[in-house]
C-alpha atoms as a PDB file:
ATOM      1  CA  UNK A   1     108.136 115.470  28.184  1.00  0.00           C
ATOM      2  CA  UNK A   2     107.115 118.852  29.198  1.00  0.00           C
ATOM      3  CA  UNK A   3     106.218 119.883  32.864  1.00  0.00           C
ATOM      4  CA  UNK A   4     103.030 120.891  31.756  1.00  0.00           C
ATOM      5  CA  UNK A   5     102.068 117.506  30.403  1.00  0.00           C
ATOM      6  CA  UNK A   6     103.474 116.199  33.328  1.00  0.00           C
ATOM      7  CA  UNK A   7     101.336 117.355  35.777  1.00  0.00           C
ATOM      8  CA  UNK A   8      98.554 117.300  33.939  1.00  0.00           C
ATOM      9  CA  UNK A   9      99.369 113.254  33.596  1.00  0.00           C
ATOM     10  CA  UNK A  10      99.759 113.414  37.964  1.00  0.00           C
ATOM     11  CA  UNK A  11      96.421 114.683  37.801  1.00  0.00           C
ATOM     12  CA  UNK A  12      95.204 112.174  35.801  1.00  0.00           C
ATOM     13  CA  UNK A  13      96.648 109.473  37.427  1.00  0.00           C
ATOM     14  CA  UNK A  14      95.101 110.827  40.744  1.00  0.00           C
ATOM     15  CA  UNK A  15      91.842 110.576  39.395  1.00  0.00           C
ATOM     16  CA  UNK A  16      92.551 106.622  38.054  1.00  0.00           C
ATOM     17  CA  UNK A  17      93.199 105.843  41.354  1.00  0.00           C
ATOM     18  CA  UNK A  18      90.195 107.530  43.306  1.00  0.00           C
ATOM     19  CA  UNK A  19      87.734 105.744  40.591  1.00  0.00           C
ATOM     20  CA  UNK A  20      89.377 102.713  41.289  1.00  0.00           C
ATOM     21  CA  UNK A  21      89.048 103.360  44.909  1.00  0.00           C
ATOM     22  CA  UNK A  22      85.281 103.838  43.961  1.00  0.00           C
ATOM     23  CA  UNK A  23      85.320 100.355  42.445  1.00  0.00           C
ATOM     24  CA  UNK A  24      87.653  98.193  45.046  1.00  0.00           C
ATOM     25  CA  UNK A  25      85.326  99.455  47.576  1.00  0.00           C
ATOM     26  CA  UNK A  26      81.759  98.732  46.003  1.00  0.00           C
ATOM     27  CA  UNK A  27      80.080  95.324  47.007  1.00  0.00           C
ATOM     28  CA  UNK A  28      79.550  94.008  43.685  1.00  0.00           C
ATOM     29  CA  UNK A  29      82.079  95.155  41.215  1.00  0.00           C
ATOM     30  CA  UNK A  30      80.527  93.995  38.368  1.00  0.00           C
ATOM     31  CA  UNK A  31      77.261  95.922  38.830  1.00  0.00           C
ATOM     32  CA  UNK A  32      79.481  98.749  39.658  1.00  0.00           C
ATOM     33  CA  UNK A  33      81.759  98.506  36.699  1.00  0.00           C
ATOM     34  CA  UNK A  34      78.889  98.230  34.647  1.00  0.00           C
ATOM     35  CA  UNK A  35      77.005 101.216  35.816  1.00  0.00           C
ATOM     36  CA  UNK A  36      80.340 103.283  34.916  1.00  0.00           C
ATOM     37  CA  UNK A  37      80.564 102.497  31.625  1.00  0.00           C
ATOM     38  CA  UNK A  38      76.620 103.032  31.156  1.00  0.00           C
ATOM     39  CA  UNK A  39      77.224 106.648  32.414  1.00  0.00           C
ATOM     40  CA  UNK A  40      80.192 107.188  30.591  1.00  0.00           C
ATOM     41  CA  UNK A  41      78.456 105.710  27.293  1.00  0.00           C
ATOM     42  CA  UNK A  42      75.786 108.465  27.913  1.00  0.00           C
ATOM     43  CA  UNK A  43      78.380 111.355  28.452  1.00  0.00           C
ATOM     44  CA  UNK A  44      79.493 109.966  25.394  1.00  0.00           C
ATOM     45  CA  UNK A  45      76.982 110.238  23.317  1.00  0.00           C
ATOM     46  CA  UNK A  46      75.766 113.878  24.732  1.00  0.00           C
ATOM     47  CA  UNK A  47      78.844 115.521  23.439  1.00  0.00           C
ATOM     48  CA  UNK A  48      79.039 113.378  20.013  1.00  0.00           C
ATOM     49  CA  UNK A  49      77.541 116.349  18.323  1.00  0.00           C
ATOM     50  CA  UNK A  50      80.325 118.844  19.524  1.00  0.00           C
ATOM     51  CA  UNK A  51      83.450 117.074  18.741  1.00  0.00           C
ATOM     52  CA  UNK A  52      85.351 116.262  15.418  1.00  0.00           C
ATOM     53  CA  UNK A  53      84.925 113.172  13.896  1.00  0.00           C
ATOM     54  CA  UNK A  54      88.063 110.831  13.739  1.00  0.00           C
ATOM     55  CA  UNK A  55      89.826 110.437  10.754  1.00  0.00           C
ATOM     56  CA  UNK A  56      89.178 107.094   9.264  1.00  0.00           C
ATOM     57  CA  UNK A  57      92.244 105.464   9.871  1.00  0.00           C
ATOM     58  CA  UNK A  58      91.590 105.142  13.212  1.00  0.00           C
ATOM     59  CA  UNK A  59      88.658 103.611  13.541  1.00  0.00           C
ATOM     60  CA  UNK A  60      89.710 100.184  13.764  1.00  0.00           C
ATOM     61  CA  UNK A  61      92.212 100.988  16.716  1.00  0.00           C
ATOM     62  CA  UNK A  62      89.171 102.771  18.042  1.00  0.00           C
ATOM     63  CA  UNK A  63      86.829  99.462  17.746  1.00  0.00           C
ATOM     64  CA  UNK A  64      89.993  97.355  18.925  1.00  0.00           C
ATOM     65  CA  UNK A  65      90.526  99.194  22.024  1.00  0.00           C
ATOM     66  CA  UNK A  66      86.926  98.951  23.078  1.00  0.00           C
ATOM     67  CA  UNK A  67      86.907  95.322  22.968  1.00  0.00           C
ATOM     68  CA  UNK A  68      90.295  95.150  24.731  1.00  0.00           C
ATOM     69  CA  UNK A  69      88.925  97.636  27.537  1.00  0.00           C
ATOM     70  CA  UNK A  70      85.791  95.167  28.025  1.00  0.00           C
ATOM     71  CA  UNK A  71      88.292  92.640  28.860  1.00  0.00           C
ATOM     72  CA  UNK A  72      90.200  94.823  31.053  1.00  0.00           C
ATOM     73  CA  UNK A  73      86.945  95.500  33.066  1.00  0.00           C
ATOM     74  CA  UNK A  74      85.560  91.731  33.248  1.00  0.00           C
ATOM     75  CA  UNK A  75      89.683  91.094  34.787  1.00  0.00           C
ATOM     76  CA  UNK A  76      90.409  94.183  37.023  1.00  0.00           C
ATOM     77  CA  UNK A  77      86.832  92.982  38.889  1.00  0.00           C
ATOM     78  CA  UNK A  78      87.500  89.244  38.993  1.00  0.00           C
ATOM     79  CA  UNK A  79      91.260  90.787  40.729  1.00  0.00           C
ATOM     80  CA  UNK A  80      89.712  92.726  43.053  1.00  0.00           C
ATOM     81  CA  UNK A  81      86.974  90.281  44.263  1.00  0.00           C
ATOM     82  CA  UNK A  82      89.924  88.721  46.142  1.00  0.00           C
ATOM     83  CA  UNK A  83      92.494  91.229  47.150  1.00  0.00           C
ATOM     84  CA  UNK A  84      93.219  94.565  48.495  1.00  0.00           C
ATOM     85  CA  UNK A  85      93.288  97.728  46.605  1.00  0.00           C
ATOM     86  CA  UNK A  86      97.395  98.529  47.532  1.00  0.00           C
ATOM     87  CA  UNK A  87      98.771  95.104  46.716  1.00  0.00           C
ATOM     88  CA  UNK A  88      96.463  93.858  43.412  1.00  0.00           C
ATOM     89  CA  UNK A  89      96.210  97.495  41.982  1.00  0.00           C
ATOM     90  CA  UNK A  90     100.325  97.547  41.824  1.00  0.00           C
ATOM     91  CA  UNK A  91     100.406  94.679  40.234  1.00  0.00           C
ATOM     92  CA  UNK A  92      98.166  95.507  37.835  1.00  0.00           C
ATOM     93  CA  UNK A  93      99.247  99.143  37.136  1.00  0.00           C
ATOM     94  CA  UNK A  94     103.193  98.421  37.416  1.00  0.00           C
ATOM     95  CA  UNK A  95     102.849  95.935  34.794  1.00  0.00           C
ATOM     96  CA  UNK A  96     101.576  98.087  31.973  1.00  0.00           C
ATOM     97  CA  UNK A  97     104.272 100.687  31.446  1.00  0.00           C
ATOM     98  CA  UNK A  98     107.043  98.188  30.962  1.00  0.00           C
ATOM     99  CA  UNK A  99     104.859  96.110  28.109  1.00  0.00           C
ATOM    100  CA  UNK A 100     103.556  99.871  26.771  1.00  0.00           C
ATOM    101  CA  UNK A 101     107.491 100.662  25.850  1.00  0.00           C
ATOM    102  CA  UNK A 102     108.018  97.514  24.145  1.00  0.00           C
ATOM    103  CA  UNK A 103     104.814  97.411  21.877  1.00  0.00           C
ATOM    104  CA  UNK A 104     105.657 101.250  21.668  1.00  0.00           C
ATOM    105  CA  UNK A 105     109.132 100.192  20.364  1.00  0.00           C
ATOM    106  CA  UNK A 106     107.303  97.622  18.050  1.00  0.00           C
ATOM    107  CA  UNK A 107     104.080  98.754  16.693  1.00  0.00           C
ATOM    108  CA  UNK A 108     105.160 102.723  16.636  1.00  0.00           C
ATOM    109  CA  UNK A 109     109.016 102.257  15.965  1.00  0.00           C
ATOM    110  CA  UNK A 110     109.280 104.451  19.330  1.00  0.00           C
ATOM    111  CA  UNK A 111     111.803 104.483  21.787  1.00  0.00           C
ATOM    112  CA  UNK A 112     112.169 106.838  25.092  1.00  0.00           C
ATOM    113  CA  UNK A 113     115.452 108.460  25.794  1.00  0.00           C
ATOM    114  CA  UNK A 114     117.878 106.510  28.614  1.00  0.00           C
ATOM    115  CA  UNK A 115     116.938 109.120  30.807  1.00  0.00           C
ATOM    116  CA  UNK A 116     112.868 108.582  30.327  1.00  0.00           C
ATOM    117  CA  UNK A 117     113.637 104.889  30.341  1.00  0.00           C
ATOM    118  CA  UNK A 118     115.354 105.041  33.569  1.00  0.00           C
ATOM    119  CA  UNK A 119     112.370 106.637  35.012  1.00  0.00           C
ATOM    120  CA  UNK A 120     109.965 103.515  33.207  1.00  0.00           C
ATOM    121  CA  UNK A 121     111.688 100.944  34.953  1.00  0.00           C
ATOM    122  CA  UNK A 122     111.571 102.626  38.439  1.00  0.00           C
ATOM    123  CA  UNK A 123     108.163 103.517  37.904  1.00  0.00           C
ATOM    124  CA  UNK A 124     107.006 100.104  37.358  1.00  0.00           C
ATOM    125  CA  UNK A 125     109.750  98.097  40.066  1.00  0.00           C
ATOM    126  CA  UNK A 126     108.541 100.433  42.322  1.00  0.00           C
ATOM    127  CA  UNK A 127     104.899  99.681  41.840  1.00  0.00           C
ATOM    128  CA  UNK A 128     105.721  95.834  41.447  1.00  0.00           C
ATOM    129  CA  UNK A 129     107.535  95.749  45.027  1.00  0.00           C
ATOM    130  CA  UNK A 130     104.399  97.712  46.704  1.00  0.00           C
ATOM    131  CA  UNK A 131     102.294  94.115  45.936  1.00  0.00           C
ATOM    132  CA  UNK A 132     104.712  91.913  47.380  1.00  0.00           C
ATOM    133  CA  UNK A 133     104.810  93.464  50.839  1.00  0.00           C
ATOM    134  CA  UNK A 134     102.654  92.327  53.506  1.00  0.00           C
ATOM    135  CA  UNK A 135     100.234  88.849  53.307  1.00  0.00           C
ATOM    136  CA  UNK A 136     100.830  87.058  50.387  1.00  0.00           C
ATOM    137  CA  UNK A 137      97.736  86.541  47.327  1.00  0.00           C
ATOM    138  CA  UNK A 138      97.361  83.390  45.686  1.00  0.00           C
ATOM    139  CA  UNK A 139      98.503  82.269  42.257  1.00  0.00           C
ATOM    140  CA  UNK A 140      94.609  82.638  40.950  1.00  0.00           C
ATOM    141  CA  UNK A 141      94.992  86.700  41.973  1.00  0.00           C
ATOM    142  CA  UNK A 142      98.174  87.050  40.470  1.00  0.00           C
ATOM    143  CA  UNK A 143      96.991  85.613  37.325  1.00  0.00           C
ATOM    144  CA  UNK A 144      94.262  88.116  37.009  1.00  0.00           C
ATOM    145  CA  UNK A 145      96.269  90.868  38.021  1.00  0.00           C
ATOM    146  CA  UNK A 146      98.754  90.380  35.613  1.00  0.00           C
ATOM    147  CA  UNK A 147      96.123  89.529  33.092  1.00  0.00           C
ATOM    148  CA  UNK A 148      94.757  93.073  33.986  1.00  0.00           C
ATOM    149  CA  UNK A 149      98.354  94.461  33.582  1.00  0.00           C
ATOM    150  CA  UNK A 150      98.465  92.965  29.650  1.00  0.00           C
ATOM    151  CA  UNK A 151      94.965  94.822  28.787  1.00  0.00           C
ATOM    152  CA  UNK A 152      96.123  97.713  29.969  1.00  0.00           C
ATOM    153  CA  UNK A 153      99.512  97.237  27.773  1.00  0.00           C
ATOM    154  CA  UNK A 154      97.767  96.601  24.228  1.00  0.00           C
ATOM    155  CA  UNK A 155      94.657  99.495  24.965  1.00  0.00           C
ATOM    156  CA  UNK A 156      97.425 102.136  25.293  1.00  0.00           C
ATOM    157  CA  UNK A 157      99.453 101.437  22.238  1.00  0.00           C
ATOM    158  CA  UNK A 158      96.163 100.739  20.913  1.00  0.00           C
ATOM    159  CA  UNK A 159      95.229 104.243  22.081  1.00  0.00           C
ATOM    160  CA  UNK A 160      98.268 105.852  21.354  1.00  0.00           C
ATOM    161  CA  UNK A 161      98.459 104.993  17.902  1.00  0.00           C
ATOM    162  CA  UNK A 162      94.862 105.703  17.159  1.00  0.00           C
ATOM    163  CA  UNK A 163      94.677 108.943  18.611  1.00  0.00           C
ATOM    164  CA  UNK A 164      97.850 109.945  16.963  1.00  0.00           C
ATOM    165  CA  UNK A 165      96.015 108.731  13.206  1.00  0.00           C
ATOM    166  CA  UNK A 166      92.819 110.743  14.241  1.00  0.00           C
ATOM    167  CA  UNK A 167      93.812 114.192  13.756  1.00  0.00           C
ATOM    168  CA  UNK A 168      91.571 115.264  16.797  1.00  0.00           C
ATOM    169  CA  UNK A 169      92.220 113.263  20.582  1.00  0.00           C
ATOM    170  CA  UNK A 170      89.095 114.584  21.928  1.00  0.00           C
ATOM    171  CA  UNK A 171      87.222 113.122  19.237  1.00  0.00           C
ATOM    172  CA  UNK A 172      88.470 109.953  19.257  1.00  0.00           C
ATOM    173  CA  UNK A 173      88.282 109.603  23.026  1.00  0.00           C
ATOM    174  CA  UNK A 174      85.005 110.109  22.849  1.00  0.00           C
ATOM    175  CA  UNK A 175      83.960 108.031  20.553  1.00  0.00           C
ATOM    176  CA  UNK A 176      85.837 105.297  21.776  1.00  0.00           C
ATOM    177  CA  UNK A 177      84.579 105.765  24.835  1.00  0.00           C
ATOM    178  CA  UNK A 178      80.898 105.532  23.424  1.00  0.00           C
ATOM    179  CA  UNK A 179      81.844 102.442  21.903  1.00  0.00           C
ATOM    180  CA  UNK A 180      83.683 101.023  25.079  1.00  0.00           C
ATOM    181  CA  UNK A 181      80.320 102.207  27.392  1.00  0.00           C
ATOM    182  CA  UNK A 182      77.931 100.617  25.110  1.00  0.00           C
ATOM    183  CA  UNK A 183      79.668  97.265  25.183  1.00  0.00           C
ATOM    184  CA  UNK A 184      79.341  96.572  28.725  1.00  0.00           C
ATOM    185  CA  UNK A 185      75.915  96.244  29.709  1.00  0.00           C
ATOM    186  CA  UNK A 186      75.471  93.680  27.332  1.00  0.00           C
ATOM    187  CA  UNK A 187      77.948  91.344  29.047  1.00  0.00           C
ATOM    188  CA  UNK A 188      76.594  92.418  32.243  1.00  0.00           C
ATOM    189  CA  UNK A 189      73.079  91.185  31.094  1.00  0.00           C
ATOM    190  CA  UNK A 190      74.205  88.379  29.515  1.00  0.00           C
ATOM    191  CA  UNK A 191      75.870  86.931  32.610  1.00  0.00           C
ATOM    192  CA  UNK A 192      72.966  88.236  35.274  1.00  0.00           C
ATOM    193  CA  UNK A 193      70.314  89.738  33.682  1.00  0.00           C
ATOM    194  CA  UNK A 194      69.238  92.806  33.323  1.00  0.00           C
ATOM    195  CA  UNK A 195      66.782  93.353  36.203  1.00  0.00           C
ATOM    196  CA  UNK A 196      70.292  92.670  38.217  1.00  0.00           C
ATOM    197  CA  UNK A 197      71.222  96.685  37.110  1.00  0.00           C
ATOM    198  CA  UNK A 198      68.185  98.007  38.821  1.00  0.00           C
ATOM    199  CA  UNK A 199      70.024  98.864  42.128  1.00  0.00           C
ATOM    200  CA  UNK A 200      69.647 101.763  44.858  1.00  0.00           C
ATOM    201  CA  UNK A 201      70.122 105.503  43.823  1.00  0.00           C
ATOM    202  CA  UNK A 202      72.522 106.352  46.157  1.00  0.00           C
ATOM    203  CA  UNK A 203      74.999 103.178  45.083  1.00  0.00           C
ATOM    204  CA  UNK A 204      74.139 103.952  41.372  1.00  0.00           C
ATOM    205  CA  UNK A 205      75.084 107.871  41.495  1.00  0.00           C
ATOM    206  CA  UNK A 206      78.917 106.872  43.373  1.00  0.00           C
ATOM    207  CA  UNK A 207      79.276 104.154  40.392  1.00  0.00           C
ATOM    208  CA  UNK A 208      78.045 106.711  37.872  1.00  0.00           C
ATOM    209  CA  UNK A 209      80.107 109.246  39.204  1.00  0.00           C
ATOM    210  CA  UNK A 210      83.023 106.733  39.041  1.00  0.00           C
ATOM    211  CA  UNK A 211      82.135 106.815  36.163  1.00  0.00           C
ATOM    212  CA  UNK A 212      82.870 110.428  34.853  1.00  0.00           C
ATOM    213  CA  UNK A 213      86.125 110.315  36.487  1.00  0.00           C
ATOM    214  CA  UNK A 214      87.143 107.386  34.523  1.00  0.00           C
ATOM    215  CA  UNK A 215      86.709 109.638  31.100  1.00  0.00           C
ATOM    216  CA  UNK A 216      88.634 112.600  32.228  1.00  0.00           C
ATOM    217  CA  UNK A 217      91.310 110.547  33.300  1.00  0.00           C
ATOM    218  CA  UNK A 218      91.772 108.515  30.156  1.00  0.00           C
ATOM    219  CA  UNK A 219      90.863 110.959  28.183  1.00  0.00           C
ATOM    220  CA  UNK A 220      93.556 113.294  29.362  1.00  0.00           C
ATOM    221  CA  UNK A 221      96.363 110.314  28.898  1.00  0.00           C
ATOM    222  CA  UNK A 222      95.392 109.795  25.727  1.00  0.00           C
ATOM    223  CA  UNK A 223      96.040 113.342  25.182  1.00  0.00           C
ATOM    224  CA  UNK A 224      99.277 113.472  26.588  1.00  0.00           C
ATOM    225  CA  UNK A 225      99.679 110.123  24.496  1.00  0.00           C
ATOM    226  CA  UNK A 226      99.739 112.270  21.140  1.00  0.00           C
ATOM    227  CA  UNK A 227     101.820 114.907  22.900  1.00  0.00           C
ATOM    228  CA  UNK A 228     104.926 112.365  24.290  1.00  0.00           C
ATOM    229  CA  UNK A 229     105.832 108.752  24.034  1.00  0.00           C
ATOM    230  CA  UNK A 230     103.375 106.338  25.155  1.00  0.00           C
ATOM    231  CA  UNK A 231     106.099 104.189  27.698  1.00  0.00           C
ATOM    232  CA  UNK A 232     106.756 107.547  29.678  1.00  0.00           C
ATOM    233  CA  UNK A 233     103.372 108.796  29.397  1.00  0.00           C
ATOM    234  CA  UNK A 234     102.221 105.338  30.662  1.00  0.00           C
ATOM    235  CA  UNK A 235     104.465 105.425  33.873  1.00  0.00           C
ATOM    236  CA  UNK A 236     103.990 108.704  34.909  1.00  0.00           C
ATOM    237  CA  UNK A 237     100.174 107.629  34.378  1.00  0.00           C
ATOM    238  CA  UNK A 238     100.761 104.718  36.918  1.00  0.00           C
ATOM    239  CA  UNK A 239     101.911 106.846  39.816  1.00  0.00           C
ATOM    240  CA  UNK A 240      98.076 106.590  40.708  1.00  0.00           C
ATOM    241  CA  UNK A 241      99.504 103.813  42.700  1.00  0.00           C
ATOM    242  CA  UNK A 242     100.960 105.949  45.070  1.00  0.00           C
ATOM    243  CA  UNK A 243      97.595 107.866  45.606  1.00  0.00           C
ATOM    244  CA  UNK A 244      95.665 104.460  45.393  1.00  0.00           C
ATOM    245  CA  UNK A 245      98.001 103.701  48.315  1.00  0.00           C
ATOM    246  CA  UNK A 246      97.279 106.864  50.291  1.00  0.00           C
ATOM    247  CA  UNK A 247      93.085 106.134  49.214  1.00  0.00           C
ATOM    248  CA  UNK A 248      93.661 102.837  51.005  1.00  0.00           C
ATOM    249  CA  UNK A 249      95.024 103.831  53.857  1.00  0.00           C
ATOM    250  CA  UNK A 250      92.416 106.787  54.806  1.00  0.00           C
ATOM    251  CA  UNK A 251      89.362 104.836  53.041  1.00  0.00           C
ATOM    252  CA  UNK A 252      89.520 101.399  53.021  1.00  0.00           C
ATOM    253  CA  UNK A 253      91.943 101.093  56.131  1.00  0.00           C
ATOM    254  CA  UNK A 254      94.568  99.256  54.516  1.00  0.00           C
ATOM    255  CA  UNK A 255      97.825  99.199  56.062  1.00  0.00           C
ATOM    256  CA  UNK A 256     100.214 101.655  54.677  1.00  0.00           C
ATOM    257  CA  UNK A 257     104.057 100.407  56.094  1.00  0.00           C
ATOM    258  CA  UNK A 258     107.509 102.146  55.819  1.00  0.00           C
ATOM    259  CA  UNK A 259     108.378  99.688  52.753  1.00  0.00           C
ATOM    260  CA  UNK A 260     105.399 100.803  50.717  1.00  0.00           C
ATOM    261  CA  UNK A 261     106.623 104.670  51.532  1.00  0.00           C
ATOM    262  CA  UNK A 262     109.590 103.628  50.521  1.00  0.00           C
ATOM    263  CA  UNK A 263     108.423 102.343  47.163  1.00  0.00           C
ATOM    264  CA  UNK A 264     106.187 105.331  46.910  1.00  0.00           C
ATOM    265  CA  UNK A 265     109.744 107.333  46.993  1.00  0.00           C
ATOM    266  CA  UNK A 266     111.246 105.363  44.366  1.00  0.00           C
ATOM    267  CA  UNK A 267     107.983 105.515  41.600  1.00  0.00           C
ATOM    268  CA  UNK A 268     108.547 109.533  42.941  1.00  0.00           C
ATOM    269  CA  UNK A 269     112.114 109.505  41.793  1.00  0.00           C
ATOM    270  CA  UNK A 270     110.809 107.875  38.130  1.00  0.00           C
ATOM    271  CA  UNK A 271     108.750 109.984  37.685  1.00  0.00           C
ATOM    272  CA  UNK A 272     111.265 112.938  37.931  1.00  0.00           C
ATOM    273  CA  UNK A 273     113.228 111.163  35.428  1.00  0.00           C
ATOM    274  CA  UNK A 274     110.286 110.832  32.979  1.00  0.00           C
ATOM    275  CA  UNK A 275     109.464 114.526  33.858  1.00  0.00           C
ATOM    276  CA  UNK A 276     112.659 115.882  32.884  1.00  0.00           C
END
């Protein structure tokens, strides 16, 4: 993978972890999630007009990613409801890369070099040991989190396939993105009604700007997604966990101890591998 793509990954995975921030910290998640993909849906569907269309063949990963994502919403804000932005959000996030390389390996017949593979595994074991440091999370939070960690897994394949059959990333981003946006409220209104997204306009511009971030961040993995393989591209993506740490610890005032640092260094290590 070139440096280039690398850091433009590190910046995306900077921004996953400030919207996520945005989220963990927000009183009702739901209602916050929601309002995120509502702006995102409209962002959407302002620049439909301006971008190529996707080639058919992927549509259907485009339509099967949105439905996957909606689950990966309604189980990254059932995890948070109980636990704290460092420990779930590793478990989550470390998770992914490790099941990205295998369906990688079996859906796209693609496989990293040792090198890029060393970095996947330190990636993710170091973003595995930041949860388990500190007060313990019950089995009902691990569930979810891991839950949250398999959605992640089968969007990006998902993703990284579909983008790859679309002739045009931006495009199918987009549109995907519309699709993903326009999904939400629905289950949102289904399970509280839709007076319920009615809220202040000061909580409703953070979500909304939440939001925004959310698109340029995905957007530019899924970029870097038709550029390198999806497993490296996918751990270098989940070194937001070491800014999600740093977020925690100035924001939310989360302890930040000289085991998570050291786990920090390790993920920093993996990612020099995948970078190379």
């Amino acid at each position: 993978m070139t440096l280039s793509i690398s850091l433009l990954v590190l910046f995306a995975a900077a921004l996953h972890a400030s919207w996520n921030a945005v989220l963990r910290a927000g009183e009702d998640r739901l209602w916050g999630m929601t309002v995120m993909c509502v702006a995102v849906a409209i962002v959407c569907a302002l620049l439909v007009p301006f971008v190529p269309m996707p080639a058919r063949p992927s549509w259907l990963y485009a339509a099967l990613s949105g439905l996957l994502h909606i689950g990966y919403n309604l189980f990254l804000v059932r995890t948070y409801r109980s636990g704290d932005l460092g420990q779930t959000y590793p478990i989550a996030r470390g998770s992914s890369p490790l099941l990205v390389s295998v369906g990688a390996a079996l859906f796209a017949g693609e496989l990293p070099d040792p090198v890029s593979l060393l970095g996947v595994v330190l990636v993710s074991g170091g973003i595995i040991s930041l949860a388990f440091q500190g007060k313990g999370f019950s089995r009902e939070t691990l569930a979810y989190a891991l839950g949250t960690g398999c959605f992640i897994g089968a969007y990006s394949v998902t993703d990284g396939i579909g983008a790859r059959l679309s002739g045009t990333p931006v495009g199918y981003t987009i549109w995907l993105c519309l699709l993903w946006g326009l999904l939400m409220p629905p289950v949102y209104i289904a399970a509280r009604g839709w007076r319920g997204l009615i809220r202040a306009p000061r909580a409703t511009l953070i979500a909304s700007g939440g939001g925004l971030v959310s698109l340029l961040a995905y957007g530019i993995v899924i970029f870097a997604m038709t550029l390198g393989p999806m497993g490296p591209v996918s751990a270098l993506r989940e070194t937001s966990v070491v800014f999600a740490a740093l977020i925690g610890r100035i924001f939310l005032r989360e302890r930040l101890t000289w085991r998570r640092l050291g786990a920090c260094i390790v993920i920093a290590i993996g990612a020099i591998c995948i970078g190379q």
